[in-house]
C-alpha atoms as a PDB file:
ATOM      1  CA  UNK A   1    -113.216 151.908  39.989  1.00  0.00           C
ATOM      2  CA  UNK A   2    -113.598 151.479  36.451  1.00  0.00           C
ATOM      3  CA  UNK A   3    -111.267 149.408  34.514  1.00  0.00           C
ATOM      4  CA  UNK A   4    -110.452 149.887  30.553  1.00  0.00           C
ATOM      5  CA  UNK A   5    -111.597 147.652  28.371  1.00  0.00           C
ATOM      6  CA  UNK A   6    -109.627 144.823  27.118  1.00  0.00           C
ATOM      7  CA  UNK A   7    -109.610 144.571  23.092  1.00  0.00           C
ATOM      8  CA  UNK A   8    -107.276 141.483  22.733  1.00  0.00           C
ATOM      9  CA  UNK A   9    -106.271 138.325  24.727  1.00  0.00           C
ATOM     10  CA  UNK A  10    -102.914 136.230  23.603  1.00  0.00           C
ATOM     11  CA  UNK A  11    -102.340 133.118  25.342  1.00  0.00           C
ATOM     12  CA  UNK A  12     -98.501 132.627  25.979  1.00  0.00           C
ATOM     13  CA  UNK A  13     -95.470 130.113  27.392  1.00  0.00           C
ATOM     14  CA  UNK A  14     -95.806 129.728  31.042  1.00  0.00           C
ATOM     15  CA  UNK A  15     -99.537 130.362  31.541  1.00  0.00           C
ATOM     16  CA  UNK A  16     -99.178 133.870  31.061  1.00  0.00           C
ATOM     17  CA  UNK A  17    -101.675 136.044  29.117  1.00  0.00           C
ATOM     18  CA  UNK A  18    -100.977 139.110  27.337  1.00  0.00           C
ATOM     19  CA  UNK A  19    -103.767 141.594  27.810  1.00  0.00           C
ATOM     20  CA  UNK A  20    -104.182 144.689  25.249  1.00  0.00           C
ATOM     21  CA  UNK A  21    -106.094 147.585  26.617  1.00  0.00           C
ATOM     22  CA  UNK A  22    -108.203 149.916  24.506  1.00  0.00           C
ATOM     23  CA  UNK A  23    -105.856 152.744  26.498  1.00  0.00           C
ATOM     24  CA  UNK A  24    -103.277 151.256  24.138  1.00  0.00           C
ATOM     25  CA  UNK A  25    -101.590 149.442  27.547  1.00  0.00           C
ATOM     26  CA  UNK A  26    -100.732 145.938  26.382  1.00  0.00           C
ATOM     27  CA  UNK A  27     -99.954 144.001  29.762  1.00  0.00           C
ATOM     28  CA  UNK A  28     -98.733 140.499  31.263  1.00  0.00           C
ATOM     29  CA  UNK A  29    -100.692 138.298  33.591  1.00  0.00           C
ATOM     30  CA  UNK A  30     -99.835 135.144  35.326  1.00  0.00           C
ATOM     31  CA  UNK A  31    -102.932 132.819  35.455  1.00  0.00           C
ATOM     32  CA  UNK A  32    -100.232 130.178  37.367  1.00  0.00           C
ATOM     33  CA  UNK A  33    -101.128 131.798  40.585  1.00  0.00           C
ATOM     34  CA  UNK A  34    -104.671 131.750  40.001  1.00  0.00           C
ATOM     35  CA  UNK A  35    -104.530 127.654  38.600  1.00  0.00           C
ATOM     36  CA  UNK A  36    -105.365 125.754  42.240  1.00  0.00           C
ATOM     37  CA  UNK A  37    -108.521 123.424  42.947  1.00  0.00           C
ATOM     38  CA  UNK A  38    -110.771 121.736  40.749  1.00  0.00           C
ATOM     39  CA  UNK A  39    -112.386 124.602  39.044  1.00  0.00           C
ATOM     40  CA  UNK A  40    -108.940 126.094  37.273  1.00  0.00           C
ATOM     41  CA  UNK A  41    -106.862 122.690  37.189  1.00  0.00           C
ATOM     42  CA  UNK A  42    -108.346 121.865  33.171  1.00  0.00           C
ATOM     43  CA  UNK A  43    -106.487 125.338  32.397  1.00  0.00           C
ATOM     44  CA  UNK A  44    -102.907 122.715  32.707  1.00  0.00           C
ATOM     45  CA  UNK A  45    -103.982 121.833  29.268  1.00  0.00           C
ATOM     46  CA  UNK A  46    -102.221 123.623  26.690  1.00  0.00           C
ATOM     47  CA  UNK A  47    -104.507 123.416  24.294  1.00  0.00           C
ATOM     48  CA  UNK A  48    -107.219 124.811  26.633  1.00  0.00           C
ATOM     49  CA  UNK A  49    -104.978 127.271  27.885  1.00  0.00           C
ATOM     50  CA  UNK A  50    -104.514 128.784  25.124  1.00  0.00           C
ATOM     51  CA  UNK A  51    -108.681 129.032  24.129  1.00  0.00           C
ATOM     52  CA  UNK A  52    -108.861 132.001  25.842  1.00  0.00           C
ATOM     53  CA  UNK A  53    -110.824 134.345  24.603  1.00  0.00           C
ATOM     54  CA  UNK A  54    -112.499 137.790  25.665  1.00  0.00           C
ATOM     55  CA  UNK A  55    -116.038 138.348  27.484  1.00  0.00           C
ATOM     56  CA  UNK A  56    -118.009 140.680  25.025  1.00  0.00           C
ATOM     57  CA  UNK A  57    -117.316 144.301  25.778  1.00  0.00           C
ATOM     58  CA  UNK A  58    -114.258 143.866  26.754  1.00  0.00           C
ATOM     59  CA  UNK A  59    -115.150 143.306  30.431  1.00  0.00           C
ATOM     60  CA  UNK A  60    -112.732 140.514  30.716  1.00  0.00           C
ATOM     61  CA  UNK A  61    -111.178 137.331  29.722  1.00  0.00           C
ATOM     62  CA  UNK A  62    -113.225 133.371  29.702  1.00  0.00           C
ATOM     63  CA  UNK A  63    -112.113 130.114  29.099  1.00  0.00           C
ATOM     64  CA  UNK A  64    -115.088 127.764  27.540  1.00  0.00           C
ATOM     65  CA  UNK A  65    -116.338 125.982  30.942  1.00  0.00           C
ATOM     66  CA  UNK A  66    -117.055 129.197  32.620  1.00  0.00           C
ATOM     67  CA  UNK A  67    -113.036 129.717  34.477  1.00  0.00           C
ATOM     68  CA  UNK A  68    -112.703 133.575  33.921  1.00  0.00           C
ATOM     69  CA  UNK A  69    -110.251 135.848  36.158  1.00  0.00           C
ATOM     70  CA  UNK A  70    -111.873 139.717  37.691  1.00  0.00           C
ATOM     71  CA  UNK A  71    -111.140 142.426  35.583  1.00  0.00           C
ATOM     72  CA  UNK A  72    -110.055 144.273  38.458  1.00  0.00           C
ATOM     73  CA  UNK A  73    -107.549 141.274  39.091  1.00  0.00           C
ATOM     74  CA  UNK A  74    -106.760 141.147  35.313  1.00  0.00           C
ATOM     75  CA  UNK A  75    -105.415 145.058  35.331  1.00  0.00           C
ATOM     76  CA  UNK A  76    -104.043 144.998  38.887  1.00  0.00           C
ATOM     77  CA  UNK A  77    -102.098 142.217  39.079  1.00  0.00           C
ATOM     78  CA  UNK A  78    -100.633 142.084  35.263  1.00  0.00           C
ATOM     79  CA  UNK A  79     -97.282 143.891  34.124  1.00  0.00           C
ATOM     80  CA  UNK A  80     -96.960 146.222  31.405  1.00  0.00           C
ATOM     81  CA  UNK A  81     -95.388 144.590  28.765  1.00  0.00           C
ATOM     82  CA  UNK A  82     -92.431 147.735  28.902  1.00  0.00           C
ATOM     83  CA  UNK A  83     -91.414 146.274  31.794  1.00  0.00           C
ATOM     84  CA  UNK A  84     -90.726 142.690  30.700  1.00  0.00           C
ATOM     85  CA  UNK A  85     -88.459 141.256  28.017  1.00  0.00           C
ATOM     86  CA  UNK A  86     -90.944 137.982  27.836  1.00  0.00           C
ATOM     87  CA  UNK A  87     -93.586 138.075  24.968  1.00  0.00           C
ATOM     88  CA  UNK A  88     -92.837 134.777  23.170  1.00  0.00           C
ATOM     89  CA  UNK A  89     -96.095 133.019  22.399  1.00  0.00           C
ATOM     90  CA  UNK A  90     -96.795 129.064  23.194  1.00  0.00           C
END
């Protein structure tokens, strides 16, 4: 399946991302569940954290040592941000 593009990334409280979609979605994910073993465990730092940035073409979302989360995952798993009452950045 073929996902839409993500235009912009927002890092916010709780290790939660909010995603925008060039559908005009704008979406909530929770990187907490995905934050386990060596690989993910320098995403505890705020300040890292919140460096996240996109993948060119919108294809997904990177931190800068390489930690990135499926784009599949990314649109799957989030919750669209009409269904929350959450959007406060960190």
């Amino acid at each position: 399946m073929l996902y839409p593009k993500i235009i912009s990334v927002e890092p916010l409280n709780e290790y939660k991302i909010k995603l925008g979609y060039e559908t005009g979605e704008i979406k909530i994910f929770d990187v907490l569940p995905y934050m386990s073993g060596k690989w993910y465990e320098e995403l505890y730092n705020n300040g890292y954290f919140n460096s996240v940035h996109l993948i060119p073409d919108g294809k997904g979302i990177e931190w800068e040592h390489g930690q990135d989360i499926a784009p599949h995952e990314l649109y799957d798993m989030s919750i669209a941000i009409d269904d929350l009452s959450v959007s406060h950045k960190r």
